[in-house]
Protein backbone atom coordinates (compact mmCIF):
# COMPACT_ATOMS: atom_id res chain seq x y z
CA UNK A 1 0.00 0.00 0.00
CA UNK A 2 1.08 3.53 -0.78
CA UNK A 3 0.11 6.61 0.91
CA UNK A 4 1.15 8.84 4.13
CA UNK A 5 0.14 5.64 6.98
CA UNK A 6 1.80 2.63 5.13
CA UNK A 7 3.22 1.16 7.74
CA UNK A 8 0.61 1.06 10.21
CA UNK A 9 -1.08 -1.99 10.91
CA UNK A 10 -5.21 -2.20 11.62
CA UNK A 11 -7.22 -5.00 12.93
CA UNK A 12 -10.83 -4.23 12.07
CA UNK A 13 -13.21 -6.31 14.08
CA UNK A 14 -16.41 -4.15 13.55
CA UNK A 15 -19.12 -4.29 11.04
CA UNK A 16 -21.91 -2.37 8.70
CA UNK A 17 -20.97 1.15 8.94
CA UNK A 18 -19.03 3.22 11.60
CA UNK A 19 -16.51 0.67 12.56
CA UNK A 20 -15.81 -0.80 8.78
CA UNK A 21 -15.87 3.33 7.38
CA UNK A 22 -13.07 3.94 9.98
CA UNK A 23 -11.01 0.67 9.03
CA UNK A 24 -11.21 2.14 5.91
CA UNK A 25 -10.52 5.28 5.76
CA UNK A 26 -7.11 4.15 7.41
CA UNK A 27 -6.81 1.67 4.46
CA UNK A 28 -7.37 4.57 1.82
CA UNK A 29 -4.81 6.64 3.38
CA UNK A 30 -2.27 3.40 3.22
CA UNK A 31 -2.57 1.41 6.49
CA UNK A 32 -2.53 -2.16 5.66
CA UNK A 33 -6.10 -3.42 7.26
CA UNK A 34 -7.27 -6.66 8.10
CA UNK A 35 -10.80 -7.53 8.68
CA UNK A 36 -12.11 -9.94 11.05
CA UNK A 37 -15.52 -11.67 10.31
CA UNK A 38 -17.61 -14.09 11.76
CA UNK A 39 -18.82 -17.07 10.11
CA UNK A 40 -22.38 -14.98 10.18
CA UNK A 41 -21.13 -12.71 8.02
CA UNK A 42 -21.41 -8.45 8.20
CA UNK A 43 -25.14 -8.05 7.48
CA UNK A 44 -23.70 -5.25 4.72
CA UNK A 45 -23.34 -8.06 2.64
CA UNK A 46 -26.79 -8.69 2.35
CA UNK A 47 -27.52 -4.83 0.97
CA UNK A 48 -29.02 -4.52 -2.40
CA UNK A 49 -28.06 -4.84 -5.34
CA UNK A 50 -26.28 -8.03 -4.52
CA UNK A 51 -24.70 -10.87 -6.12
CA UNK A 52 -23.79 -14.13 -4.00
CA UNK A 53 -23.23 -12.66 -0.99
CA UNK A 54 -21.27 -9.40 -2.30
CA UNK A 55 -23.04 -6.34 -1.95
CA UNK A 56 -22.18 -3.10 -3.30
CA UNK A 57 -22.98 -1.44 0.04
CA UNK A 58 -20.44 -4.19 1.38
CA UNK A 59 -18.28 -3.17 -1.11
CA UNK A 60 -18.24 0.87 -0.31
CA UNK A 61 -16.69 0.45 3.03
CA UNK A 62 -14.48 -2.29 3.06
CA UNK A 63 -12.54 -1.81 0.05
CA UNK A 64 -8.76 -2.26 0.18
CA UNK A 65 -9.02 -4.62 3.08
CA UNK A 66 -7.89 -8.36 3.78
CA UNK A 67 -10.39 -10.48 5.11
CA UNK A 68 -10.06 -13.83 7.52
CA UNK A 69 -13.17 -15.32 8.93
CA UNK A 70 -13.27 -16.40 12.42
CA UNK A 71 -15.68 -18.35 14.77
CA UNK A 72 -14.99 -16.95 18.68
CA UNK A 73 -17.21 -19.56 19.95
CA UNK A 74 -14.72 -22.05 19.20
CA UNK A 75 -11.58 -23.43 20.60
CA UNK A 76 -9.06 -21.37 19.86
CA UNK A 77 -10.23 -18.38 17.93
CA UNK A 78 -9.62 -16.23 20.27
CA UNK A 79 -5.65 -17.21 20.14
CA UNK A 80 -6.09 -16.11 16.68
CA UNK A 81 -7.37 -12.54 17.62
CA UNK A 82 -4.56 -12.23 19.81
CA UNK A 83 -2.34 -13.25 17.42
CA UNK A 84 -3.30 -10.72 14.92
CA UNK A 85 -3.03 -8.06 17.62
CA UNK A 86 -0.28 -8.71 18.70
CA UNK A 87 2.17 -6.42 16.37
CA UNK A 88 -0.75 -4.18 15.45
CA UNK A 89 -1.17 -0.74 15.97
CA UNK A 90 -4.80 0.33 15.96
CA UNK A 91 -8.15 -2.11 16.89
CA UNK A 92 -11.33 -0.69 15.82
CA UNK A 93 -14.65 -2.59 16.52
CA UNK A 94 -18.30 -1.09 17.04
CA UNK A 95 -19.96 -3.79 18.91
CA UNK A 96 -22.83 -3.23 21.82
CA UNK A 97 -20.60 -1.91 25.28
CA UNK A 98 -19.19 -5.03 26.64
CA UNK A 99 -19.65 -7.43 23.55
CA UNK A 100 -16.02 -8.11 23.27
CA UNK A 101 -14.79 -8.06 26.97
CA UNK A 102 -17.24 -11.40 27.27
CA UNK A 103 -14.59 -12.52 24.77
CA UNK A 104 -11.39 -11.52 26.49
CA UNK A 105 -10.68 -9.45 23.32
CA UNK A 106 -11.51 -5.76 25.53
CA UNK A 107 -8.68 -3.31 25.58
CA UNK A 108 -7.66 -4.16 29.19
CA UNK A 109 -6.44 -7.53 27.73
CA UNK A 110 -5.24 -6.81 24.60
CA UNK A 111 -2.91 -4.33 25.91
CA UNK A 112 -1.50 -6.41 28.16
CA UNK A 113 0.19 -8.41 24.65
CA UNK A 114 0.73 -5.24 22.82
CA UNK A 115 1.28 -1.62 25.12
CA UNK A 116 1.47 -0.36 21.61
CA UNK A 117 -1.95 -0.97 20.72
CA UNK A 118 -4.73 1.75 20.06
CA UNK A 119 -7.86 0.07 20.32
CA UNK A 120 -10.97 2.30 19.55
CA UNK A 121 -14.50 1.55 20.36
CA UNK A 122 -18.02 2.90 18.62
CA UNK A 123 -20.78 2.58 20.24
CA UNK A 124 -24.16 4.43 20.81
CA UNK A 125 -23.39 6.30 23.98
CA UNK A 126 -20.54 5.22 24.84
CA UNK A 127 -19.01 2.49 26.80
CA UNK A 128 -20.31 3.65 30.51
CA UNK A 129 -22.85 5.63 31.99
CA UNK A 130 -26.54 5.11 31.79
CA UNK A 131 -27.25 4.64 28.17
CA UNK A 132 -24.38 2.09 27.07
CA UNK A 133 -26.30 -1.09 26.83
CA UNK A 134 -29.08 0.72 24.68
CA UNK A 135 -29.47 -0.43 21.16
CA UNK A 136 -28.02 2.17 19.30
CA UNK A 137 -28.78 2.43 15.25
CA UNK A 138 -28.29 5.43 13.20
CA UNK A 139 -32.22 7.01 13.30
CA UNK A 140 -32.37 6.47 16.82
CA UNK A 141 -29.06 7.92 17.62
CA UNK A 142 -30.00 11.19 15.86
CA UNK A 143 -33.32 11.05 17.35
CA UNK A 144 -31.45 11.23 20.48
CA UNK A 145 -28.78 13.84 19.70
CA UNK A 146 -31.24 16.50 18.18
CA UNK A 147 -30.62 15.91 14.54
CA UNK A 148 -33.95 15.09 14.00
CA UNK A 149 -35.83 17.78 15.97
CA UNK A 150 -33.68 20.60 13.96
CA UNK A 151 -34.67 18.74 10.73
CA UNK A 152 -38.42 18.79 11.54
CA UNK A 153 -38.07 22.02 12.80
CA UNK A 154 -36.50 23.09 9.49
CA UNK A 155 -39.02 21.84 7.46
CA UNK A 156 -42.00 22.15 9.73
CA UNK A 157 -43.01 18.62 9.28
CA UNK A 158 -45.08 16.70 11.55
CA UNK A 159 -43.40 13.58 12.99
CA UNK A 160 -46.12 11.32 11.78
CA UNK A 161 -45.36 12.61 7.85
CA UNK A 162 -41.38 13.05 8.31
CA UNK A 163 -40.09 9.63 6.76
CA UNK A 164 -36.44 8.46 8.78
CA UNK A 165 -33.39 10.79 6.78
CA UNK A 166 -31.82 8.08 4.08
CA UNK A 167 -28.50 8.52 5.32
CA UNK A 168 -26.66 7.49 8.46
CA UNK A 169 -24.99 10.78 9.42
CA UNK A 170 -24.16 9.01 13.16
CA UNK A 171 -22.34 6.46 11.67
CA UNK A 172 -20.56 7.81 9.02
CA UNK A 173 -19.49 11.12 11.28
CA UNK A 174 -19.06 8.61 14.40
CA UNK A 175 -16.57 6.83 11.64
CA UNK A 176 -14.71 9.57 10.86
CA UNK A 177 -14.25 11.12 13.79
CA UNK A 178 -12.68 7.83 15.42
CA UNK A 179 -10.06 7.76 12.57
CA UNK A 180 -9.44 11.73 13.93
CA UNK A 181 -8.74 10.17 17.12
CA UNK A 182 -6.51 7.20 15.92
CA UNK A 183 -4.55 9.56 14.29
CA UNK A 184 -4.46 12.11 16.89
CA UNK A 185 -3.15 8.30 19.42
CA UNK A 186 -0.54 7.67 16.74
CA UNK A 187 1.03 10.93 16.89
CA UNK A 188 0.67 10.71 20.92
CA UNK A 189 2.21 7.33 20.65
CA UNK A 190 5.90 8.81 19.03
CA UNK A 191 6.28 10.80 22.25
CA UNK A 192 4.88 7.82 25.02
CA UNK A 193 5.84 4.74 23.58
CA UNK A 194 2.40 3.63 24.40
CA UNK A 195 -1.49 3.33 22.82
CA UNK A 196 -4.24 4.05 24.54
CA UNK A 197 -8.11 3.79 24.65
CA UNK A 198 -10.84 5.64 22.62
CA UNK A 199 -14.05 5.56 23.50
CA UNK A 200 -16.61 7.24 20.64
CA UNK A 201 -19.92 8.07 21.02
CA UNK A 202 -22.28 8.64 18.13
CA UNK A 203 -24.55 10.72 20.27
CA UNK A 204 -21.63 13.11 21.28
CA UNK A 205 -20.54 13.19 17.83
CA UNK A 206 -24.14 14.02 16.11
CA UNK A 207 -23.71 17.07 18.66
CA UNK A 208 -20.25 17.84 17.81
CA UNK A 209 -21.31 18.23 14.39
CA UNK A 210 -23.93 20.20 14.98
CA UNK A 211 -22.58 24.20 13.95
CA UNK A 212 -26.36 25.76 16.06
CA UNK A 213 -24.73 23.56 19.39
CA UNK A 214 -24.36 27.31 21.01
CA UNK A 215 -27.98 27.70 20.31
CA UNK A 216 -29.78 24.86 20.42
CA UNK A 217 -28.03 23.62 23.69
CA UNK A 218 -29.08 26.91 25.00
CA UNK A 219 -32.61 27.14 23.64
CA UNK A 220 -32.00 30.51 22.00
CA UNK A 221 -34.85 31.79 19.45
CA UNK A 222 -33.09 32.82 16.69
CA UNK A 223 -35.91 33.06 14.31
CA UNK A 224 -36.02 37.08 13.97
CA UNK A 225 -32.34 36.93 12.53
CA UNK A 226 -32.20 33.27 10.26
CA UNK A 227 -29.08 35.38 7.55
CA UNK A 228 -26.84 34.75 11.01
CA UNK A 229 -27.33 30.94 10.98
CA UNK A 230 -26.04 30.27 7.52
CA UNK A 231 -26.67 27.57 5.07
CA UNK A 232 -29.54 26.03 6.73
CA UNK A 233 -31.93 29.02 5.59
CA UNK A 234 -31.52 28.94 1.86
CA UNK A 235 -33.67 29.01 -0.95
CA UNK A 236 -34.46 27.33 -3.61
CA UNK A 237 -34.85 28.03 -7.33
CA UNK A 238 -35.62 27.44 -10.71
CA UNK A 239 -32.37 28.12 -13.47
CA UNK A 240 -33.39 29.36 -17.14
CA UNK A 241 -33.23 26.10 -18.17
CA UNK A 242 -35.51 23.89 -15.67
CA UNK A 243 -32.37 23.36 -13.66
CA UNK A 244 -33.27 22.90 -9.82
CA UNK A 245 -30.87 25.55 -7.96
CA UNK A 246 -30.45 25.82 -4.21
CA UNK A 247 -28.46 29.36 -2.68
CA UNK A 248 -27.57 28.51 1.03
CA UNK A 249 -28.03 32.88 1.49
CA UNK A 250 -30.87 33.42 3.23
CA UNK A 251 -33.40 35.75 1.19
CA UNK A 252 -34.38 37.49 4.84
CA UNK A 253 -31.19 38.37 7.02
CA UNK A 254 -29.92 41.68 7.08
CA UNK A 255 -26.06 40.49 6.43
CA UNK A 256 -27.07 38.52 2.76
CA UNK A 257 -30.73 40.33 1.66
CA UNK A 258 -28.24 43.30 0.48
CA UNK A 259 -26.24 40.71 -1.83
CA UNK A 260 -29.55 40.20 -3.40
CA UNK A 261 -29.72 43.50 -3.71
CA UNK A 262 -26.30 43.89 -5.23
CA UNK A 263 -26.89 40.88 -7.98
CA UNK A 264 -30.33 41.95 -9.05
CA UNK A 265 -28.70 45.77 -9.28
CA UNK A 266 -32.49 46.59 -7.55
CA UNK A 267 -30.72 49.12 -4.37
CA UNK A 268 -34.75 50.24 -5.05
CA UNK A 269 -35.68 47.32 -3.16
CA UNK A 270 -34.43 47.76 -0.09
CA UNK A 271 -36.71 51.08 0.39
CA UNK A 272 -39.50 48.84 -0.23
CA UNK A 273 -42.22 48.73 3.04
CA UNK A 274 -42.49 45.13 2.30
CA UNK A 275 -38.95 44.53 2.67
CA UNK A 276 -38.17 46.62 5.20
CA UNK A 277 -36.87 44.67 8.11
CA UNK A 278 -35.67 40.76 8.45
CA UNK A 279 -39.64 40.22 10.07
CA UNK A 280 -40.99 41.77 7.64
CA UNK A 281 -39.46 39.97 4.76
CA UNK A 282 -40.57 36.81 6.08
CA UNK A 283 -43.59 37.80 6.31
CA UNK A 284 -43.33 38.82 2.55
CA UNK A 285 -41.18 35.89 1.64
CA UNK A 286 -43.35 35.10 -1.61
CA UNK A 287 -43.18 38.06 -2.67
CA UNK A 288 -39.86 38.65 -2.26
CA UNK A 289 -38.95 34.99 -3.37
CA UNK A 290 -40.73 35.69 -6.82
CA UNK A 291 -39.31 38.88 -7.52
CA UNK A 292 -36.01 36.95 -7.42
CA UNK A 293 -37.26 33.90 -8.79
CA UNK A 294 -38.35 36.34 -12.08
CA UNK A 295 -35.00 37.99 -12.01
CA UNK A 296 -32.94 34.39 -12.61
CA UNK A 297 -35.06 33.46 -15.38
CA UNK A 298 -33.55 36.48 -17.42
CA UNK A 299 -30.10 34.62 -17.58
CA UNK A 300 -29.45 32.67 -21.09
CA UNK A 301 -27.73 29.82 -18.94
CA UNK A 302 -26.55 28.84 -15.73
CA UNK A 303 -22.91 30.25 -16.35
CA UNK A 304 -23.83 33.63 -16.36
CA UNK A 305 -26.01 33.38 -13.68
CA UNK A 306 -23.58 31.96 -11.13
CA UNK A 307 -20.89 34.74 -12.61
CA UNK A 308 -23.36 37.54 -11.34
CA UNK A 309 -24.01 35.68 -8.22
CA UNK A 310 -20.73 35.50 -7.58
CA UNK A 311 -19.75 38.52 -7.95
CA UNK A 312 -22.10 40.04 -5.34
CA UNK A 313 -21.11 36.99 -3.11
CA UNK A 314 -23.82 34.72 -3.42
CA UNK A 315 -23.31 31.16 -3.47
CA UNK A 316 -25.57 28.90 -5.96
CA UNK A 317 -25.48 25.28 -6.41
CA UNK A 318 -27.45 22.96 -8.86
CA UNK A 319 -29.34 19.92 -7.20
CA UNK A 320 -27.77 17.23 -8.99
CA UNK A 321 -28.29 13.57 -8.55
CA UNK A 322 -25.24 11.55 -7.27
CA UNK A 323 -25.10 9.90 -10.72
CA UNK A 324 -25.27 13.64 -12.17
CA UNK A 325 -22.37 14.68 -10.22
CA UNK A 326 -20.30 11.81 -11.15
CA UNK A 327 -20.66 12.37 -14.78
CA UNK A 328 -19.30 16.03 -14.32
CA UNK A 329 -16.07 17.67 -15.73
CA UNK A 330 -15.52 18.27 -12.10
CA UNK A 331 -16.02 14.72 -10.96
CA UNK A 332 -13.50 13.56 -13.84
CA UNK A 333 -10.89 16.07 -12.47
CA UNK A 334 -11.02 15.13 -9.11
CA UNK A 335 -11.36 11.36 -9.31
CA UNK A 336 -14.44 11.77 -7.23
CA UNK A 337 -15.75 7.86 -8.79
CA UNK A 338 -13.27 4.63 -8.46
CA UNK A 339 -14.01 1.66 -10.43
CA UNK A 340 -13.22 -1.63 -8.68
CA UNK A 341 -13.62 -5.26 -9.48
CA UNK A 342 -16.81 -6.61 -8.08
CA UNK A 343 -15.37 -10.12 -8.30
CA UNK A 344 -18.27 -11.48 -10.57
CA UNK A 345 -17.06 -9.80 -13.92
CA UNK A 346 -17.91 -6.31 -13.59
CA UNK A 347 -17.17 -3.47 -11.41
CA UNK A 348 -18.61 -1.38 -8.54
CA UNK A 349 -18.78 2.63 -8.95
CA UNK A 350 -17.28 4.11 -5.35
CA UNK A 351 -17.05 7.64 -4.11
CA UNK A 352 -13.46 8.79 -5.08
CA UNK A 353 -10.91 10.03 -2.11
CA UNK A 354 -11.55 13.37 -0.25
CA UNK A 355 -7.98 14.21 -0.30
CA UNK A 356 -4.91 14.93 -2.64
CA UNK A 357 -1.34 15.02 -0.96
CA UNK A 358 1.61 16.74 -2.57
CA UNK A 359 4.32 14.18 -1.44
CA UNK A 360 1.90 10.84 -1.14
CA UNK A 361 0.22 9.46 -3.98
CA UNK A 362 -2.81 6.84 -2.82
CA UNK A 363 -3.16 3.86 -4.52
CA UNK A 364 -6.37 2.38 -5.47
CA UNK A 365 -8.25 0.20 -3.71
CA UNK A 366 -7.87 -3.55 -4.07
CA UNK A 367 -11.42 -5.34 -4.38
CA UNK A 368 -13.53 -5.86 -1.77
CA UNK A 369 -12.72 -9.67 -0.05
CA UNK A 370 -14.71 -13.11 0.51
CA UNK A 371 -15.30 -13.44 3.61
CA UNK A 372 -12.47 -16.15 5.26
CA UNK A 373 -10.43 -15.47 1.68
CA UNK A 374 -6.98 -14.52 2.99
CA UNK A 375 -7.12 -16.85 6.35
CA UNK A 376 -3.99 -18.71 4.97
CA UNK A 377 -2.50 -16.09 3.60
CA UNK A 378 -2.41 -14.09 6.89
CA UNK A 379 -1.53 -16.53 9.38
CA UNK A 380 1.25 -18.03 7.19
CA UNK A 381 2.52 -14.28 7.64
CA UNK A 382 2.17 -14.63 11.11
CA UNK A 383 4.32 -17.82 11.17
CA UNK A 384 1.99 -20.40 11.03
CA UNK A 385 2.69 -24.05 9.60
CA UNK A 386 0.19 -25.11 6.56
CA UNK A 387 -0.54 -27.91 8.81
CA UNK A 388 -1.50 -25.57 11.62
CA UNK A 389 -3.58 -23.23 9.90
CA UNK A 390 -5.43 -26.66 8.23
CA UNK A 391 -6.23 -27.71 11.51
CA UNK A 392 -8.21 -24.58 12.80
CA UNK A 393 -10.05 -24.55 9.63
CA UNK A 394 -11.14 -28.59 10.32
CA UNK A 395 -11.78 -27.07 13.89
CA UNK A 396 -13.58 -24.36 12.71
CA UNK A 397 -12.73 -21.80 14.48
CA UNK A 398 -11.11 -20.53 10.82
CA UNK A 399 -13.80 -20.31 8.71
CA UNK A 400 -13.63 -20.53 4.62
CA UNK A 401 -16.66 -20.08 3.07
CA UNK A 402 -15.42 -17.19 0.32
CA UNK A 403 -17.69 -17.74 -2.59
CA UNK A 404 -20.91 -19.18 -0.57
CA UNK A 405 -23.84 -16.81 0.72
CA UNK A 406 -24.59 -18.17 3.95
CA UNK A 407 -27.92 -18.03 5.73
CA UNK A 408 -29.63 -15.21 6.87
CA UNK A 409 -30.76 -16.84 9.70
CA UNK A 410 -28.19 -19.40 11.42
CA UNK A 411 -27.21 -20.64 15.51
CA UNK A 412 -26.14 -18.26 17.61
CA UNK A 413 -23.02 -19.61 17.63
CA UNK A 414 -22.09 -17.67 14.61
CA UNK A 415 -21.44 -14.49 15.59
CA UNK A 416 -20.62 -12.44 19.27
CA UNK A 417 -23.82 -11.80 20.98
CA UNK A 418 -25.36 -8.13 21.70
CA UNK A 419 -23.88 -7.08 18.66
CA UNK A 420 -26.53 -4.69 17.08
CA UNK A 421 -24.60 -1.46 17.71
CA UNK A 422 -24.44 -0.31 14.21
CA UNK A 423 -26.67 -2.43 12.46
CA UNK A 424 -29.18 -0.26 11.31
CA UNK A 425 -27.43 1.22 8.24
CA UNK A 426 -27.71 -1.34 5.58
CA UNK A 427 -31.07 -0.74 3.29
CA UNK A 428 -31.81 -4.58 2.38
């Protein structure tokens, strides 16, 4: 692997979203990354559109990993974990609090093999306190956390008409912010010698990312003023050629209603009775909405449109679809889609890397693994006889299933208990 963390080693015992978006994340930026699945496989697999037990959501976050399939119920499998861990540098699994210390597999134990370690845990709530052992999926997290309140307070919607949001902005956030934190251990690590613990609440983090925090914590009524508060107060638009347009500056606050102003070249408007104050423009939002609704229409195409916007400061974006945006000039620069093997023939379309570096170049993603496909590979690495690594798999406790679509249903056996802490990502 290429990139600015080859070198770094990651065990990645989690599963669906948070957890396996971390792992790779780490693996995009170069760390070499090893997955760890039980012989019930991630339930990601089972996303549509899928083909024998390889979906594309699947796919999307695990990327660029190895993968070795192991059964913790049996004899043995734990020595395996340990054995991974044991030159590692970073752990990250997203289990239910306590899943893995029935296991021994916890950070307390781990440790004691490898001081080095940085183990990092997402959960929920966190690992203590009064909420740990709740279930915690994406929805309900942000039900929790007040992403959901501000979004039906946005759109005044009644909670019996507001369908769940489509996208699982705990888990993905929850997944990046843990990779901030493994990072930020690394770099702690070159001064101590030692890892350490993270603990990473998707709760605290759907607050963290919330920019109103100083607000809404507080209760503050800010709805004389909504130009302060930013891009939440937009509008939206109709381009001179049907295209749907969306300006994140509000139409009514006193610091962007002048910008209007200053595009439209109407300074007449701001003498107007209707328009006189930030209340009084939302009173008169149609109004004032149509007058420059009327005024965009004018333009013979987008291009000069968004130069005069510009000009007086005014943002302006074009609601695309995703498959829109990927088909842009823009998206082509970038690299904003990767092509990868989907193992049956054909190939998956993934979101591209956020990042360029000036003295790294990343290299692309390997396909996305069978479950239990490297187990030889990596335990030979590990110095393990053929004849060794043969025997766990007639034990069991090394699983090899790559090209089979197990069960959804199957003994409990299969898989740590509890484990539902990110589960509720995957659209089946």
């Amino acid at each position: 692997m290429a990139g600015p963390l080859q070198g770094l080693k990651v065990v990645d015992l989690s599963r669906v979203l948070a957890g396996p978006l971390c792992a790779r994340t780490l693996a995009d930026l170069g760390a070499e990354v090893i997955k760890v699945e039980p012989p019930r496989p991630d339930v990601s697999r089972f996303a549509f559109p899928n083909t024998d037990g390889m979906s594309g959501y699947y796919a999307q976050q695990n990327v660029g990993k190895r993968n070795v399939s192991i059964d913790l119920n049996v004899a043995g499998a734990r020595e395996l974990v340990l054995k991974l861990c044991k030159d590692a540098d970073i752990f990250v699994e997203n289990f239910r609090a306590g899943t893995l210390k029935f296991f021994g597999l916890d950070y307390e134990e781990l440790s004691k093999i490898n001081p080095r370690l940085i183990y990092v845990s997402i959960s929920g709530y966190g690992q203590g306190g009064p909420w740990a052992s709740r279930m915690a999926y994406a929805p309900t997290v942000q039900a929790e956390a007040g992403f959901t309140h501000n979004t039906l307070r946005h759109y005044g919607g009644a909670l019996s008409k507001l369908r769940s949001d489509p996208l699982s902005h705990a888990d993905v956030y929850a997944g990046l912010e843990a990779a901030v934190a493994v990072l930020a251990a690394v770099h702690r690590r070159q001064t101590t010698g030692r890892g350490q613990y993270i603990d990473v609440a998707m709760a605290a983090v759907i607050m963290a990312i919330n920019e109103r925090a100083h607000v809404d914590i507080a209760g503050v009524d800010t709805g004389a003023e909504p130009a302060i508060i930013g891009a939440a107060d937009g509008s939206f638009f109709v381009g001179p050629h049907g295209e749907r347009l969306l300006t994140p500056a509000s139409l009514v606050g006193s610091l962007t209603f002048p910008a209007y102003l200053g595009a439209m070249r109407r300074p007449d408007l701001a003498s107007d009775p209707r328009f006189a104050t930030a209340a009084l423009r939302a009173q008169n939002i149609d109004a004032l909405h149509a007058i420059v609704q009327t005024w965009m229409l004018t333009f013979r195409d987008m291009a000069a449109l968004d130069a005069q916007l510009d000009e007086a400061k005014v943002a302006i974006g074009q609601i695309r679809t995703m498959q829109e945006v990927a088909q842009t000039e823009w998206a082509e620069y970038w690299g904003a889609v990767l092509e990868v093997p989907d193992r049956f023939g054909g190939t998956y379309q993934l979101h591209g890397r956020p990042w360029r570096f000036s003295e790294d170049t990343l290299d692309a993603p390997s396909a996305p693994a069978f479950r239990g496909e490297h187990n030889a590979e990596v335990f030979a690495e590990l110095g393990m006889s053929a004849s060794e690594i043969s025997a766990l798999i007639e034990a069991q406790a090394l699983v090899e299933h790559p090209r089979q679509s197990p069960p959804l249903v199957s003994s409990a056996s299969d898989a740590p208990p509890a484990a539902e802490a990110d589960a509720g990502s995957v659209t089946a």
